[in-house]
Each structure stands twice: as C-alpha cells, then as structure tokens.
N, C-alpha and C. Protein backbone atom coordinates (compact mmCIF):
# COMPACT_ATOMS: atom_id res chain seq x y z
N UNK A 1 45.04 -21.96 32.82
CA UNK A 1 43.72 -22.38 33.24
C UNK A 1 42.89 -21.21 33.76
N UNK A 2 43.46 -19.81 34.87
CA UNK A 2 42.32 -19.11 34.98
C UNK A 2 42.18 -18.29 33.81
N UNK A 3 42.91 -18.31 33.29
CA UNK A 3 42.61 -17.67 31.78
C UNK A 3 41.11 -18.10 31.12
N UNK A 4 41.16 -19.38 30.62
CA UNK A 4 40.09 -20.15 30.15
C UNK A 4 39.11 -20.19 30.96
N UNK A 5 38.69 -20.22 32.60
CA UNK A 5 37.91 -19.51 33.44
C UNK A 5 37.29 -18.52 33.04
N UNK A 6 37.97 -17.63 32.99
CA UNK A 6 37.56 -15.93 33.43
C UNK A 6 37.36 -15.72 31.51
N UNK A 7 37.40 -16.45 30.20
CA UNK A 7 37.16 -16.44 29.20
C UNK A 7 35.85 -17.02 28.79
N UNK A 8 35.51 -18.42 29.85
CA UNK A 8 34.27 -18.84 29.98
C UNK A 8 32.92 -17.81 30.96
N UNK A 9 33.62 -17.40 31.54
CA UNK A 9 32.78 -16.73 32.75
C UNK A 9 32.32 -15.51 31.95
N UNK A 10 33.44 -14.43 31.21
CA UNK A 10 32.94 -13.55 30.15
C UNK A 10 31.65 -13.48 28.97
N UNK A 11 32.27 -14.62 28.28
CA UNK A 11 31.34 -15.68 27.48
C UNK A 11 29.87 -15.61 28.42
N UNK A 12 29.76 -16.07 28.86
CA UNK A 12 28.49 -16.53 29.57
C UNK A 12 27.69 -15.31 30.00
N UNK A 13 28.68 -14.46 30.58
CA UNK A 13 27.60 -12.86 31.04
C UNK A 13 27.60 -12.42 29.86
N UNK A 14 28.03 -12.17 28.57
CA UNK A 14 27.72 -12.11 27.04
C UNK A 14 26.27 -12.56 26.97
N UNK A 15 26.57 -13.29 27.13
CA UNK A 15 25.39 -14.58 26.64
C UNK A 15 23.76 -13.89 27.41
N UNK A 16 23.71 -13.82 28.37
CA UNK A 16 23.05 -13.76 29.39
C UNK A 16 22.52 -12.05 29.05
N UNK A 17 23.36 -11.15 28.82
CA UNK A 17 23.02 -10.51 28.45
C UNK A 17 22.49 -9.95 26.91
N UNK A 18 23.06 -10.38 25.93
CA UNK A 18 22.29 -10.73 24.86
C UNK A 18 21.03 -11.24 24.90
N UNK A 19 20.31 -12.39 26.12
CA UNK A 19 19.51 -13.12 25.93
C UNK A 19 18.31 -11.81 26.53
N UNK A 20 18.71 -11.13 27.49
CA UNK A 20 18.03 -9.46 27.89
C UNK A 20 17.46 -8.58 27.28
N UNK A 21 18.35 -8.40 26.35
CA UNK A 21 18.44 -7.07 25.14
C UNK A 21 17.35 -7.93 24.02
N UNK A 22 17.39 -9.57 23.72
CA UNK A 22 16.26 -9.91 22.95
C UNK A 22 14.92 -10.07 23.46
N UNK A 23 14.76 -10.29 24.90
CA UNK A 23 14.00 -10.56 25.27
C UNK A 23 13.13 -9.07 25.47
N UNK A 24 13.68 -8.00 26.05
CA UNK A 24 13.35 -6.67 25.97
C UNK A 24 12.62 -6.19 24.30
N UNK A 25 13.50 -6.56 23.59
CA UNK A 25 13.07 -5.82 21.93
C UNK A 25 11.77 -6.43 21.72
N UNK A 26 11.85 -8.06 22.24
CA UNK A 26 10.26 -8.89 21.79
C UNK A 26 9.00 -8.24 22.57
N UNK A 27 9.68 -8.04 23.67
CA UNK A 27 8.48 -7.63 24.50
C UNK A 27 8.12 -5.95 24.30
N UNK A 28 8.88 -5.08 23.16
CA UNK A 28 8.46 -3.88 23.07
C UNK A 28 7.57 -3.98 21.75
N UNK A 29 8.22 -4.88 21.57
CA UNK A 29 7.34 -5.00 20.04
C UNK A 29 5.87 -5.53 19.85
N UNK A 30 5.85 -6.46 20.94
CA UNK A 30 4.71 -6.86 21.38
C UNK A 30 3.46 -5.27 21.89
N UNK A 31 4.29 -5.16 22.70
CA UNK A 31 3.47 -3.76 23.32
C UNK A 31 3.16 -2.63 22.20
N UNK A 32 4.29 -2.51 21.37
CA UNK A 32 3.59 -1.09 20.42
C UNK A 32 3.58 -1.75 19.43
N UNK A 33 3.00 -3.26 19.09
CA UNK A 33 2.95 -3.73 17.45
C UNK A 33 3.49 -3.49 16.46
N UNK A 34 4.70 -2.96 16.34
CA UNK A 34 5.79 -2.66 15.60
C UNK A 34 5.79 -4.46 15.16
N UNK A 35 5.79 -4.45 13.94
CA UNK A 35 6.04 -5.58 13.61
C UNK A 35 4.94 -6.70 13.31
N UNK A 36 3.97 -6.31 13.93
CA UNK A 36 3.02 -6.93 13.96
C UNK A 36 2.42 -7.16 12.62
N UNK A 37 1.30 -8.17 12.05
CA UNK A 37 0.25 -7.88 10.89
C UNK A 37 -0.85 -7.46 11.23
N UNK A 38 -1.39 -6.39 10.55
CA UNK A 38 -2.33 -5.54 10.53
C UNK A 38 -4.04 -6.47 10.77
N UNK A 39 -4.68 -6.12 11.70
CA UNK A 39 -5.76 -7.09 11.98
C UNK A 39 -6.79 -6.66 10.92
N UNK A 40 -7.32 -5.44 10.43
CA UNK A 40 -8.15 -5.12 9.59
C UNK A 40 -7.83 -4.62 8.65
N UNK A 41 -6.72 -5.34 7.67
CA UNK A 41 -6.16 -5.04 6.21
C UNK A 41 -4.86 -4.34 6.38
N UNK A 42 -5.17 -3.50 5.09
CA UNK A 42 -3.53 -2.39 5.37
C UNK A 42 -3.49 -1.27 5.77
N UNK A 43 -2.15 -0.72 5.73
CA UNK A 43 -2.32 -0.12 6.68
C UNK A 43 -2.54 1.85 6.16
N UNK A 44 -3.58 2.18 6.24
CA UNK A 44 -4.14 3.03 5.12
C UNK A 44 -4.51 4.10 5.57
N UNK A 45 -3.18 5.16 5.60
CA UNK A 45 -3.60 6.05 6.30
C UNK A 45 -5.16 7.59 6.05
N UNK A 46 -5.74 7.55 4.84
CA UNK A 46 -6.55 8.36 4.17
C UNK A 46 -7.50 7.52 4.72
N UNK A 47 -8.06 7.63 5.65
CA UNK A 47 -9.82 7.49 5.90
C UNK A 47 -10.59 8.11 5.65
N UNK A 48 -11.77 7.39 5.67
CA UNK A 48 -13.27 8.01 4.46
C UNK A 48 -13.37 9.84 5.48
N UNK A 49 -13.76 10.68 4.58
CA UNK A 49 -13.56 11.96 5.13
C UNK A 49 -12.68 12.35 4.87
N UNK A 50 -11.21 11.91 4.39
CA UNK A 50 -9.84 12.73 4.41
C UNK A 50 -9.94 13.67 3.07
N UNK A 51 -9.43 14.72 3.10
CA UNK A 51 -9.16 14.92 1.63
C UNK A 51 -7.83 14.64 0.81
N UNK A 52 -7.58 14.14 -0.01
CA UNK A 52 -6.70 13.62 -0.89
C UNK A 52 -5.70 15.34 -1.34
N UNK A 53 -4.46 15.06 -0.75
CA UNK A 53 -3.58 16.15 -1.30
C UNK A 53 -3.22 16.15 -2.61
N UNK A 54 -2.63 17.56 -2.67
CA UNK A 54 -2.21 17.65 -4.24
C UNK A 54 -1.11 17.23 -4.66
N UNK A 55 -1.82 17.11 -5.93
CA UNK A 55 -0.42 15.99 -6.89
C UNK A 55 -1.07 16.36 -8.12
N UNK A 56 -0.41 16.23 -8.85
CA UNK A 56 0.37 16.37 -10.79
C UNK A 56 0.76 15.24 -11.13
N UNK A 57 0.20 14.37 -12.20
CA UNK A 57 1.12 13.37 -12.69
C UNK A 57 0.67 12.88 -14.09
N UNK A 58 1.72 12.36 -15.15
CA UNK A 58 1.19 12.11 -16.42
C UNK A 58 0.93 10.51 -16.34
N UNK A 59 -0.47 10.44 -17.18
CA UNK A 59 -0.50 8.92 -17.16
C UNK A 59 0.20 8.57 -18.77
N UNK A 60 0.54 7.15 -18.50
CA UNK A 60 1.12 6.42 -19.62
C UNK A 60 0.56 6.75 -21.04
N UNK A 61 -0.21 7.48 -21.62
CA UNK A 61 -0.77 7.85 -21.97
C UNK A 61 -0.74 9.92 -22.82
N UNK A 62 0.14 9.99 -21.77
CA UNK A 62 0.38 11.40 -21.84
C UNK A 62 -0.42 12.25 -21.08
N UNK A 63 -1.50 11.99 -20.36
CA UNK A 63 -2.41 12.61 -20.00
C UNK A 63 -2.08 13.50 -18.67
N UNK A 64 -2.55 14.56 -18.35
CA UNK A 64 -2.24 14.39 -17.06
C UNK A 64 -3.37 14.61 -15.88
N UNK A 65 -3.14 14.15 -14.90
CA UNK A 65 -4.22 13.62 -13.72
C UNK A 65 -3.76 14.57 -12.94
N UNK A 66 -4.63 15.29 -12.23
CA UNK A 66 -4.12 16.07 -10.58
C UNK A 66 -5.13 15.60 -10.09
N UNK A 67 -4.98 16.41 -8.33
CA UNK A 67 -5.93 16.25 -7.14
C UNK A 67 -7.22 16.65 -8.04
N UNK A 68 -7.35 17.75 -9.01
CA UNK A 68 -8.96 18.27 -9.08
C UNK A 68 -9.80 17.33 -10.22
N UNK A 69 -9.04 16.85 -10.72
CA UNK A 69 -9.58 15.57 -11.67
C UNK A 69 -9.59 14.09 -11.62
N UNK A 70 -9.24 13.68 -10.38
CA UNK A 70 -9.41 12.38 -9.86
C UNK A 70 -10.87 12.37 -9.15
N UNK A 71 -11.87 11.37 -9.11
CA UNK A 71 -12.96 10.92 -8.36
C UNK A 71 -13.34 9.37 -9.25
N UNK A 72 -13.70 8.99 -8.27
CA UNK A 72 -14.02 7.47 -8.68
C UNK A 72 -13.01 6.25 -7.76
N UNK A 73 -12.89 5.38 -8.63
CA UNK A 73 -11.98 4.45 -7.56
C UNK A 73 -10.48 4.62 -7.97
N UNK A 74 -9.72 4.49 -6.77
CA UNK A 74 -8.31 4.77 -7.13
C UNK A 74 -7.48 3.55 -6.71
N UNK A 75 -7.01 3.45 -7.49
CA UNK A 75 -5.84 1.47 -6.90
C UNK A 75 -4.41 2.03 -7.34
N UNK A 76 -3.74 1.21 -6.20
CA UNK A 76 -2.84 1.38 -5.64
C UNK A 76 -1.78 -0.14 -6.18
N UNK A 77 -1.27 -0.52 -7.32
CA UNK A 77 -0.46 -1.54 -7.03
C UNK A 77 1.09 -1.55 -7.44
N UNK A 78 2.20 -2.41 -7.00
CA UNK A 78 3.66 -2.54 -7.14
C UNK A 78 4.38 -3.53 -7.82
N UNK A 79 4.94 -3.83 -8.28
CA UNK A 79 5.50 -4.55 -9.72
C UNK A 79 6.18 -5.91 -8.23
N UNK A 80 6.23 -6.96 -8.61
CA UNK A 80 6.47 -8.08 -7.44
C UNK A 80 5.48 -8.46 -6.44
N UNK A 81 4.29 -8.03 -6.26
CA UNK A 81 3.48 -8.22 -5.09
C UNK A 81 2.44 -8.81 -5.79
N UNK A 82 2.44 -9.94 -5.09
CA UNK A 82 1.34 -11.23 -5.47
C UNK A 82 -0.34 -10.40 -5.04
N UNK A 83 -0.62 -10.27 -3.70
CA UNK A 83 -1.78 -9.85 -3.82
C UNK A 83 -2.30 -8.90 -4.28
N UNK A 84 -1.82 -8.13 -5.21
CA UNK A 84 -1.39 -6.84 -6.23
C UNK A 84 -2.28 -7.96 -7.67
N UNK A 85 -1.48 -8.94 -8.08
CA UNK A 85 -1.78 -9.29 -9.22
C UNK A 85 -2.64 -10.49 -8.92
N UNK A 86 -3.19 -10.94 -7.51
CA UNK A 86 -4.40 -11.53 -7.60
C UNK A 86 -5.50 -10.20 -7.94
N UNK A 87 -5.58 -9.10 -7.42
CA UNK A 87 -6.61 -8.49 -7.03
C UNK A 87 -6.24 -7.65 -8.82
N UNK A 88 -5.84 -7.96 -9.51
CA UNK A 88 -6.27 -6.65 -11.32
C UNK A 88 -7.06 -7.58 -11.87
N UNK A 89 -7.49 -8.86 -11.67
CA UNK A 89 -8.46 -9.14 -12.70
C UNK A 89 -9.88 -8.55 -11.64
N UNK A 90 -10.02 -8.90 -10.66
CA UNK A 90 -11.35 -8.20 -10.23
C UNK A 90 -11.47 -6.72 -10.31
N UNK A 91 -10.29 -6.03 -9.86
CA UNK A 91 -10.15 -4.55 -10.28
C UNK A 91 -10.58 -4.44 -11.46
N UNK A 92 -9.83 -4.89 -12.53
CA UNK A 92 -9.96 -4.67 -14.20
C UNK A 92 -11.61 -4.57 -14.30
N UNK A 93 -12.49 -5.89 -14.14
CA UNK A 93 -13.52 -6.02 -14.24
C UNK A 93 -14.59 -5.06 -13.70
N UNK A 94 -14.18 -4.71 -12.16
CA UNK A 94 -14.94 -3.35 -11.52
C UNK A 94 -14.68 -1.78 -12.64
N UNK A 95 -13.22 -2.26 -12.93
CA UNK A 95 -13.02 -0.71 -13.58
C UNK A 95 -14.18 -0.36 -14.48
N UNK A 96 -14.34 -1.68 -15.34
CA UNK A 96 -14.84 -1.55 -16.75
C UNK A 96 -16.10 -0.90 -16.71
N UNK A 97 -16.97 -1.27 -15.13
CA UNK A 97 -17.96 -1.21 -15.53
C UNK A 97 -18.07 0.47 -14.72
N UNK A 98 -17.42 0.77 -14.11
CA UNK A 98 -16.95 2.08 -13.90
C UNK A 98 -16.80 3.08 -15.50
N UNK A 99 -16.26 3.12 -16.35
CA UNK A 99 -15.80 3.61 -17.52
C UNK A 99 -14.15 4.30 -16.91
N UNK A 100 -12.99 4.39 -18.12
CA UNK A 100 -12.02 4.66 -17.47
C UNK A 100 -11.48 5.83 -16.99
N UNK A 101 -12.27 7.22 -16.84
CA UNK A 101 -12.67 8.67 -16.81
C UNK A 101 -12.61 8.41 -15.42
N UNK A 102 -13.30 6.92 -14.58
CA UNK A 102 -13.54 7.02 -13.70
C UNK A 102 -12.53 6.16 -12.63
N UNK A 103 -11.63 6.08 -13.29
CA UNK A 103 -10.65 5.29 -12.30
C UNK A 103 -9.06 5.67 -12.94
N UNK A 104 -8.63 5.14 -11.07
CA UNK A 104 -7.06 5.40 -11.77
C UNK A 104 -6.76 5.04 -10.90
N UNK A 105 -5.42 4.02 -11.73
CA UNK A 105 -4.53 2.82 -11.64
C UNK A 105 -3.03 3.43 -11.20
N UNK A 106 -2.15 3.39 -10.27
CA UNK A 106 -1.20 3.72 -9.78
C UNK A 106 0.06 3.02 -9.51
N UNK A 107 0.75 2.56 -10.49
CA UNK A 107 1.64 1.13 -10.61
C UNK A 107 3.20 1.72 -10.13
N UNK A 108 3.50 0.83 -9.13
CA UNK A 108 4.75 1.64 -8.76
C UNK A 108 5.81 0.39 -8.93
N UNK A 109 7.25 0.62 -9.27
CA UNK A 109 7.66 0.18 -9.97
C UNK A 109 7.68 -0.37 -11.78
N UNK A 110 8.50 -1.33 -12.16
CA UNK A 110 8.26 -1.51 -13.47
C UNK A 110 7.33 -2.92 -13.25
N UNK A 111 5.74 -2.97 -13.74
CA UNK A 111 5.06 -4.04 -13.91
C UNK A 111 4.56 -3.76 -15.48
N UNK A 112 5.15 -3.83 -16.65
CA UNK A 112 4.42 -4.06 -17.97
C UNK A 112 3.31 -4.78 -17.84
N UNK A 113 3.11 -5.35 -17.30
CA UNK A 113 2.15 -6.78 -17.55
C UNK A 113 1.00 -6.12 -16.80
N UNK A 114 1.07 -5.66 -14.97
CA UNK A 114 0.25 -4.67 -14.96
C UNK A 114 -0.35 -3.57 -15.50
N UNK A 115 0.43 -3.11 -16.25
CA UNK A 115 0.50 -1.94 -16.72
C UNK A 115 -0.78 -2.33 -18.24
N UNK A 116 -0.26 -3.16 -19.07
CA UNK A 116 -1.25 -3.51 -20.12
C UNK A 116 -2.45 -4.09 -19.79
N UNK A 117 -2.49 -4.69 -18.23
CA UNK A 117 -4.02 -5.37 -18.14
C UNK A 117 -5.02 -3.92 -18.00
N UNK A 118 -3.99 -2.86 -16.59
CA UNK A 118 -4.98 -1.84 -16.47
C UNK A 118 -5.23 -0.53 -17.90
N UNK A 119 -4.63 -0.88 -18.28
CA UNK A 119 -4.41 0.21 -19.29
C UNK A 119 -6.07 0.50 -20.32
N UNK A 120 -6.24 -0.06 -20.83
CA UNK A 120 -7.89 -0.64 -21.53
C UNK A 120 -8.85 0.12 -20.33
N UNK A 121 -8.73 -0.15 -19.37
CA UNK A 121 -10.43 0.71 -18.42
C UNK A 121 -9.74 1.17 -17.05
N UNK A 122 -8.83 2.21 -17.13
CA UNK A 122 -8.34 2.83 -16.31
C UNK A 122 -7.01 4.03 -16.62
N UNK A 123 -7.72 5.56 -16.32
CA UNK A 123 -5.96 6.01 -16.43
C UNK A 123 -4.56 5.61 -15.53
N UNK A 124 -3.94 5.18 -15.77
CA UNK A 124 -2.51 4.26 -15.16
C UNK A 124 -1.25 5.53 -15.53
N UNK A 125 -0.95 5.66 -14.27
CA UNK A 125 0.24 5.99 -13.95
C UNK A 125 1.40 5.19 -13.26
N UNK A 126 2.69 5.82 -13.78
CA UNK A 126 3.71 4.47 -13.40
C UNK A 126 4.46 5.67 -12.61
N UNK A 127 4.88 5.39 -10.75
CA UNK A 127 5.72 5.93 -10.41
C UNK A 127 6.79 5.54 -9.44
N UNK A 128 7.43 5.62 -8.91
CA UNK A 128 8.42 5.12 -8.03
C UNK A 128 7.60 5.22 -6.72
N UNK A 129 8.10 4.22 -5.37
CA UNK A 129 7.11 3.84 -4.68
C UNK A 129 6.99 4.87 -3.67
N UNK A 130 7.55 5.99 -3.68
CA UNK A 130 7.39 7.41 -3.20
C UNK A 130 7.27 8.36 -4.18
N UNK A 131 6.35 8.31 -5.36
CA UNK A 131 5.98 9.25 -5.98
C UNK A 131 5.07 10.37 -5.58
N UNK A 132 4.20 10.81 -6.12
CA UNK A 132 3.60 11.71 -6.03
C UNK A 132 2.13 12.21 -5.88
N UNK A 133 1.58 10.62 -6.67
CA UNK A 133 -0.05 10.42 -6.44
C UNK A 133 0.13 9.39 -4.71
N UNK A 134 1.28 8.55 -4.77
CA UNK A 134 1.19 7.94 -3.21
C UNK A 134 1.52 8.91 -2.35
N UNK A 135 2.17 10.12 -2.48
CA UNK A 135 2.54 11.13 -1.11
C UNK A 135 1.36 11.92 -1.06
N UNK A 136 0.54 12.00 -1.93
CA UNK A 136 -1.07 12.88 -2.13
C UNK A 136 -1.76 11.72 -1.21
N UNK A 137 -1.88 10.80 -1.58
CA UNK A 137 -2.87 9.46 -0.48
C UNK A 137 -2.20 9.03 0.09
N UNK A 138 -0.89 9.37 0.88
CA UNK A 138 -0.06 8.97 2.11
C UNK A 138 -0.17 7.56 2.28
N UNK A 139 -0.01 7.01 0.69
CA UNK A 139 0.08 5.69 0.37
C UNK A 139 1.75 4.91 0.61
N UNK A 140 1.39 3.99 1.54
CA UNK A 140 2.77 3.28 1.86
C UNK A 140 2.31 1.50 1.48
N UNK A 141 1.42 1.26 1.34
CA UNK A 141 1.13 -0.13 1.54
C UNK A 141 0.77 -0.50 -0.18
N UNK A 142 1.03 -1.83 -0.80
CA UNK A 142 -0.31 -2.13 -2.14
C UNK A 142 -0.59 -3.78 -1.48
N UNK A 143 -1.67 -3.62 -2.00
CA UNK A 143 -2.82 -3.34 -2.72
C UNK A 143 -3.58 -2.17 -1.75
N UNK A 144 -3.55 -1.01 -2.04
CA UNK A 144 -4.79 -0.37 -1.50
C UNK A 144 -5.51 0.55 -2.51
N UNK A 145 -7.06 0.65 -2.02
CA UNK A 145 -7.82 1.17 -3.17
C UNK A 145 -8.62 2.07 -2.15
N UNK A 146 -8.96 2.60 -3.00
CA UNK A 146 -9.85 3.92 -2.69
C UNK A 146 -11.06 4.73 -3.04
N UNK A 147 -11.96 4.70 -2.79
CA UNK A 147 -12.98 5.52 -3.29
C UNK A 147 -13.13 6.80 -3.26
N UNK A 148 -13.30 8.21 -3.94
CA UNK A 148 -13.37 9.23 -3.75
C UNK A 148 -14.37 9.78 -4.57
N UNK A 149 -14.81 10.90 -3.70
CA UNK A 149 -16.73 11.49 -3.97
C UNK A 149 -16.02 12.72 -4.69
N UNK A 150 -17.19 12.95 -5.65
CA UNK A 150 -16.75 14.40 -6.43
C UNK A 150 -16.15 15.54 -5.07
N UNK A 151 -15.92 15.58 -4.22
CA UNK A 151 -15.58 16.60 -3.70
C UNK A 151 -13.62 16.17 -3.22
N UNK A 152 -13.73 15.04 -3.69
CA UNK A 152 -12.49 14.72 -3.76
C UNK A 152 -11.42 14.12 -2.64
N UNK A 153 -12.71 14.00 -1.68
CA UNK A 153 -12.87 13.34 -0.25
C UNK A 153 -12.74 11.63 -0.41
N UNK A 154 -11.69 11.18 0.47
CA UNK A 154 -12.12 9.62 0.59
C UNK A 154 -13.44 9.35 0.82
N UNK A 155 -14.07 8.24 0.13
CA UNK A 155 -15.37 7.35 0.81
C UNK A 155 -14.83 6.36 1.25
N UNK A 156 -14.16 5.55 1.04
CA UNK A 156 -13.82 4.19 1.26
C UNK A 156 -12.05 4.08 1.24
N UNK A 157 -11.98 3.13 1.91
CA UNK A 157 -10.13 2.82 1.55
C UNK A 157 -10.14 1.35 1.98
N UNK A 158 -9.35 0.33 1.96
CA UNK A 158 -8.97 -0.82 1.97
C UNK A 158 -8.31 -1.43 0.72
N UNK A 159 -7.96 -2.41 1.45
CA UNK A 159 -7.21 -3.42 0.47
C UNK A 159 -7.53 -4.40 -0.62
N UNK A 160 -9.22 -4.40 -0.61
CA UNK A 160 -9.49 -5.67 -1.20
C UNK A 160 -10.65 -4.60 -1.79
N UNK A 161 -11.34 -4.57 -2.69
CA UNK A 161 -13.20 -4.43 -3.03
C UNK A 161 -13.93 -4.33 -2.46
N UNK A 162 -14.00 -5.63 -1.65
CA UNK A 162 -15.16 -5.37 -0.20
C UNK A 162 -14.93 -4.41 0.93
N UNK A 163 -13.73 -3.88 0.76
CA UNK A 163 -13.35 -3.33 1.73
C UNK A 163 -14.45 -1.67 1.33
N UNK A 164 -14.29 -1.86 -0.34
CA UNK A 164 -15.08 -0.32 -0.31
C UNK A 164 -16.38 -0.54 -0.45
N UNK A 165 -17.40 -1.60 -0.08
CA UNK A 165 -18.48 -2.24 -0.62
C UNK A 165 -18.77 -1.93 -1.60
N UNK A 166 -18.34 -2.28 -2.85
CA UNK A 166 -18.76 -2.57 -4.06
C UNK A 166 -18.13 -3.96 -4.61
N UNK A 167 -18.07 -4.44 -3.72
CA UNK A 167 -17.75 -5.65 -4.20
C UNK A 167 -18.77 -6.88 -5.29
N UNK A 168 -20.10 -6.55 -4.29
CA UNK A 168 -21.53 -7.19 -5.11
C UNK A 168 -21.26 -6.91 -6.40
N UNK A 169 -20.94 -5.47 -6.73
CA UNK A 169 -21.38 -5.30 -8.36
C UNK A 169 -19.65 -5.74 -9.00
N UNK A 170 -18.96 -5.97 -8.51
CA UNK A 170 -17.98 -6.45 -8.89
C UNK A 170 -17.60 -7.92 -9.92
C-alpha cells in the first residue's frame, strides 16, 4: 500500500508539472506570436524599397531569368496549396494583360497543372521550395507576389493582387 501512495503522489507532481511547462510554452507563444496567423497577409519579408538578390535560373522553357532581367510582377506558388490555385486564374488573367516578358511565375514543387495554366503569359520556373529565385526574394510563404520597378527594387509585395493595387485592372 505505501508503494501505491508514493506511486500516486509521483503521478500527480508529474502531472502538475507537465500542466506548468504547457502552460508556460502557451503563454510564450502568445507573447512573441510564434505560432500565431499573420494579421496583414504573409509573411513577406522583401518590402517595397528592398532590392531583390541575385539569382540564375532556367525557365521551363530553357530560358534563363536572373536578378538583371526580372521587372514586372513576380508570383510565388507551391504544388498542394489551395490558395495558390484559387489565386492562377486571376494571376493568369493579370499576367496576360501584362505580356509574358513581363512576369514570372515561380512554382515550387511538382504542380503540372500549375505549371500549364502559367506557362501561355508568364516565364515559369519550377524549383524546390528553397531554390534560388525564393532565396533572391527571401521567399518562405505562397501565395506571394510581387511587384518590381525597372531598377529591380520591390514596389509592392503581398499575397493576394490587391495587396499590390492592381487589382482594379485585374
């Protein structure tokens, strides 16, 4: 019997302390938003002003794209992500009226299906989700898009169209 005591009594300061260590992690997480969802889109580190680092990459196409030949709008999407494949038919449609000189499509993972919608009015590159055009735009998040001025400077970044106001002509 004090066996089963002093086995319950163990048990219980277990307990008690586990309930500490969760209650601590919630409340740090709370404090530095670790974990949290992002209140004004994603989370995008290239703000308007940044300049876009260098990168090399061939589009599907054979072509190849660096930092000094990108300007226009740049999208960001990943093979499985729903708000990725809500947002290519409005992309597609913005691209078009862009011409495709002027945009480029950045598909990480395998999305064929992405891959053939943007392909028609956009250069599209396919890379792994730490490639090389996302470590140039310190891209961690999709859907994110981007605007960039001939000098090769962000104008705009967000997640959605409106985010870069051109959504109207969209």
């Amino acid at each position: 019997m004090p066996f089963l005591t002093a086995a319950v009594v163990i048990i219980g300061l277990l307990c008690v302390f586990n309930l500490l260590l969760t209650l601590a992690l919630i409340r740090r997480t709370r404090h530095t938003g670790v974990g949290a969802a992002p209140a004004a889109g994603p989370p995008i580190a290239l703000r308007p002003g940044a300049p876009v680092g260098e990168f090399a990459a061939e589009t599907v196409d054979g072509e190849t794209v660096s930092h000094d030949t990108v300007t226009g709008l740049v999208g960001f999407f990943s093979a499985g992500c729903e708000p990725c494949h809500k947002l290519l038919p409005r992309f597609a449609e913005h691209a078009r009226t862009l011409g495709r000189e002027n945009v480029l499509a950045v598909v990480a993972g395998d999305d064929p299906e992405a891959v053939s919608a943007l392909e028609p009015v956009a250069r599209v590159i396919v890379e792994d989700y730490d490639g090389p055009v996302a470590g140039a735009f310190q891209n961690t998040w999709t859907p994110a898009l981007y605007l960039l001025g001939s000098d090769h400077r962000v104008v705009a970044a967000g997640g959605r169209l409106e985010d870069l106001s051109i959504a109207s002509s969209a």
